[in-house]
C-alpha atoms as a PDB file:
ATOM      1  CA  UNK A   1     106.099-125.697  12.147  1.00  0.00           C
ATOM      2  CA  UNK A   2     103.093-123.538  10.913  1.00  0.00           C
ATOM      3  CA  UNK A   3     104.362-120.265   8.869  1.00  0.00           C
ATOM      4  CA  UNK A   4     102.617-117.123   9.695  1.00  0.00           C
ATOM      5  CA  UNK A   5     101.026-115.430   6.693  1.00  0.00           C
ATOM      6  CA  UNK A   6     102.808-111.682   5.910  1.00  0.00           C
ATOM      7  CA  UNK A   7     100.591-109.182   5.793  1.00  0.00           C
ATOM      8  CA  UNK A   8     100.957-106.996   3.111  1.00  0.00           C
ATOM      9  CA  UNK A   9     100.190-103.496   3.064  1.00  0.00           C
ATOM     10  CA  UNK A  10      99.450-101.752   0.246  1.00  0.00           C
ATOM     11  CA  UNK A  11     101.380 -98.361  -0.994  1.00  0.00           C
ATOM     12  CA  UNK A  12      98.278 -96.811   0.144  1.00  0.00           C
ATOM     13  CA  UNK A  13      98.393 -97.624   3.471  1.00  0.00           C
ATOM     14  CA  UNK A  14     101.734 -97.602   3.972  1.00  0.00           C
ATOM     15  CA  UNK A  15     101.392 -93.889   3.022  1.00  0.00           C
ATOM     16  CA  UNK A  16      99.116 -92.960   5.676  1.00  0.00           C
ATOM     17  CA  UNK A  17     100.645 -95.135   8.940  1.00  0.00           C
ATOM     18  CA  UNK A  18     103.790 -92.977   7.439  1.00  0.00           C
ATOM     19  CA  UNK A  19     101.368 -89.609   7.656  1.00  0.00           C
ATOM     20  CA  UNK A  20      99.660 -90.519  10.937  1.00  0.00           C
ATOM     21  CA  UNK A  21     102.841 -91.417  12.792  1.00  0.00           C
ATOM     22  CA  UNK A  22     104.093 -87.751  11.862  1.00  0.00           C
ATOM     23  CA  UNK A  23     101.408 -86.009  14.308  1.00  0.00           C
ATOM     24  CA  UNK A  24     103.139 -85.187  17.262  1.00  0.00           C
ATOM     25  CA  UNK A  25     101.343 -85.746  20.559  1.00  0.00           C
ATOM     26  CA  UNK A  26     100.139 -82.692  22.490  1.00  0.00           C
ATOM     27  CA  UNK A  27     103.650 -81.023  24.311  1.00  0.00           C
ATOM     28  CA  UNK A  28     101.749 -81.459  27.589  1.00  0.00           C
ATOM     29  CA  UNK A  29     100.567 -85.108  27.795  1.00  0.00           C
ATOM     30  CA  UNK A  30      97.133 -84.186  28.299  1.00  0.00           C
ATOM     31  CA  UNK A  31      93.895 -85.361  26.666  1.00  0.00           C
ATOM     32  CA  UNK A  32      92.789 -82.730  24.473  1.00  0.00           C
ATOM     33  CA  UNK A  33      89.248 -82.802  25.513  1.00  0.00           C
ATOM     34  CA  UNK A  34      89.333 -83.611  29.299  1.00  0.00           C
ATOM     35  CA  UNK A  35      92.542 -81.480  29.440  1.00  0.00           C
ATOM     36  CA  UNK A  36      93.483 -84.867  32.302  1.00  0.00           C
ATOM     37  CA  UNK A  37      96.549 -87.242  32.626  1.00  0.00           C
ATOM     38  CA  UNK A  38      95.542 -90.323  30.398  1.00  0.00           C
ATOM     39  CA  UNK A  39      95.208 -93.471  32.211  1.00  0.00           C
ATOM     40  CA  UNK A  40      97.007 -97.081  31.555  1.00  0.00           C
ATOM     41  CA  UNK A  41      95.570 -96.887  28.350  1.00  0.00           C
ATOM     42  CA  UNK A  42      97.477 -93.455  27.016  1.00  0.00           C
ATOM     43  CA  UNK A  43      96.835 -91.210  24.357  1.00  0.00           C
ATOM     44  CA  UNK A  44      94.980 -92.511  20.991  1.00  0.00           C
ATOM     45  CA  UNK A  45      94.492 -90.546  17.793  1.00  0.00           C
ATOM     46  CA  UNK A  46      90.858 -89.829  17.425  1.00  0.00           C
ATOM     47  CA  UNK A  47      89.081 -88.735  13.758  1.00  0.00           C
ATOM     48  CA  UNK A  48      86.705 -85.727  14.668  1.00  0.00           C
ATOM     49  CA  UNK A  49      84.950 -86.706  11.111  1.00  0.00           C
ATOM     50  CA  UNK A  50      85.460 -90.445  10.713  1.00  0.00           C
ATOM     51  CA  UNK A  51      87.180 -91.394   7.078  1.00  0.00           C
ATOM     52  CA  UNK A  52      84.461 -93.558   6.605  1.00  0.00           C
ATOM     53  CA  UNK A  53      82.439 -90.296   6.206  1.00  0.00           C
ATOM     54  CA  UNK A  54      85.126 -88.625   3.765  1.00  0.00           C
ATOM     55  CA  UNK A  55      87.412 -87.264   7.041  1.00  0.00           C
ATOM     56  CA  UNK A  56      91.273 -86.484   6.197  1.00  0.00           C
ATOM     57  CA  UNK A  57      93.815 -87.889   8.124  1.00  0.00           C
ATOM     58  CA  UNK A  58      95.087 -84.419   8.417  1.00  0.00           C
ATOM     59  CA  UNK A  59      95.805 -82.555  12.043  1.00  0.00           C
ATOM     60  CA  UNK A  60      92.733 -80.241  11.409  1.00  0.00           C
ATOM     61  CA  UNK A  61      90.693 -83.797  11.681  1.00  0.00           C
ATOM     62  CA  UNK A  62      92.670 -85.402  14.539  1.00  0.00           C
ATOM     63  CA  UNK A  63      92.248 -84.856  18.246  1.00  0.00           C
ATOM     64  CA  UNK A  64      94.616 -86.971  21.041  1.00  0.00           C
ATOM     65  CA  UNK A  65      92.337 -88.578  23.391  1.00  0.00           C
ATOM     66  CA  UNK A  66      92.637 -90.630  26.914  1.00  0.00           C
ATOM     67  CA  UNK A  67      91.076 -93.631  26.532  1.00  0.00           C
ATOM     68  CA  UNK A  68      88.387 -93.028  28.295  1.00  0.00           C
ATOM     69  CA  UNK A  69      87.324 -89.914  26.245  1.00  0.00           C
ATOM     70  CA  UNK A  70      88.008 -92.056  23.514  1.00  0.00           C
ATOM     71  CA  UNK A  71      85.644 -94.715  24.597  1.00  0.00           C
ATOM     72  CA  UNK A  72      83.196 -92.136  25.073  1.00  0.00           C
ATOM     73  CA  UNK A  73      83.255 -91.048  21.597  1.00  0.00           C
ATOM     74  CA  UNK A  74      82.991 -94.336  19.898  1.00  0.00           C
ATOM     75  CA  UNK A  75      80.458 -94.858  21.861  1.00  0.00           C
ATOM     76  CA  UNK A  76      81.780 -97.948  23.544  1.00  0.00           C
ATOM     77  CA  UNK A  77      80.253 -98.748  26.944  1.00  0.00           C
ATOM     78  CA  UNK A  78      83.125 -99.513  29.700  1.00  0.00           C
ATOM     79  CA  UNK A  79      82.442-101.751  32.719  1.00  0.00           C
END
C-alpha cells in the first residue's frame, strides 16, 4: 500500500487559514456584490487587492462572493 505524503504547513500559514476562518459570513447569506442567493457553489472569500499585490488578509480587503461574481472577478470564463 502506497503512503500519502503529509503536507506540512508552515507556522505561517497555519496563522492565516486560523485568521481567514475567523471572518464571519455576511448575517444575510447574500453575495455582497450581487446582493443574490449564491448558487450550488456558495459563498467564497474574495481579496479586493490580491496578496500577490501586497493585499491583507484583513476584513477591510475581503468581500463574500457567489460564485458566479466570483468567477467574474477572476476573470474566469464559465460555459
Amino acid at each position: 500500500m502506497k503512503k500519502t505524503p503529509i503536507r506540512k504547513v508552515s507556522k505561517k500559514q497555519a496563522k492565516r487559514q486560523r485568521e481567514l476562518a475567523k471572518i464571519p459570513l455576511p448575517e444575510n447569506g447574500l453575495c455582497e456584490k450581487c446582493g443574490q442567493r449564491p448558487d450550488w457553489r456558495g459563498l467564497s472569500k474574495h481579496h479586493i487587492v490580491k496578496r500577490s499585490a501586497c493585499g491583507s488578509d484583513g476584513r477591510e480587503n475581503l468581500i463574500w462572493l457567489c460564485g458566479k461574481c466570483h468567477a467574474q472577478e477572476e476573470g474566469i470564463k464559465e460555459v
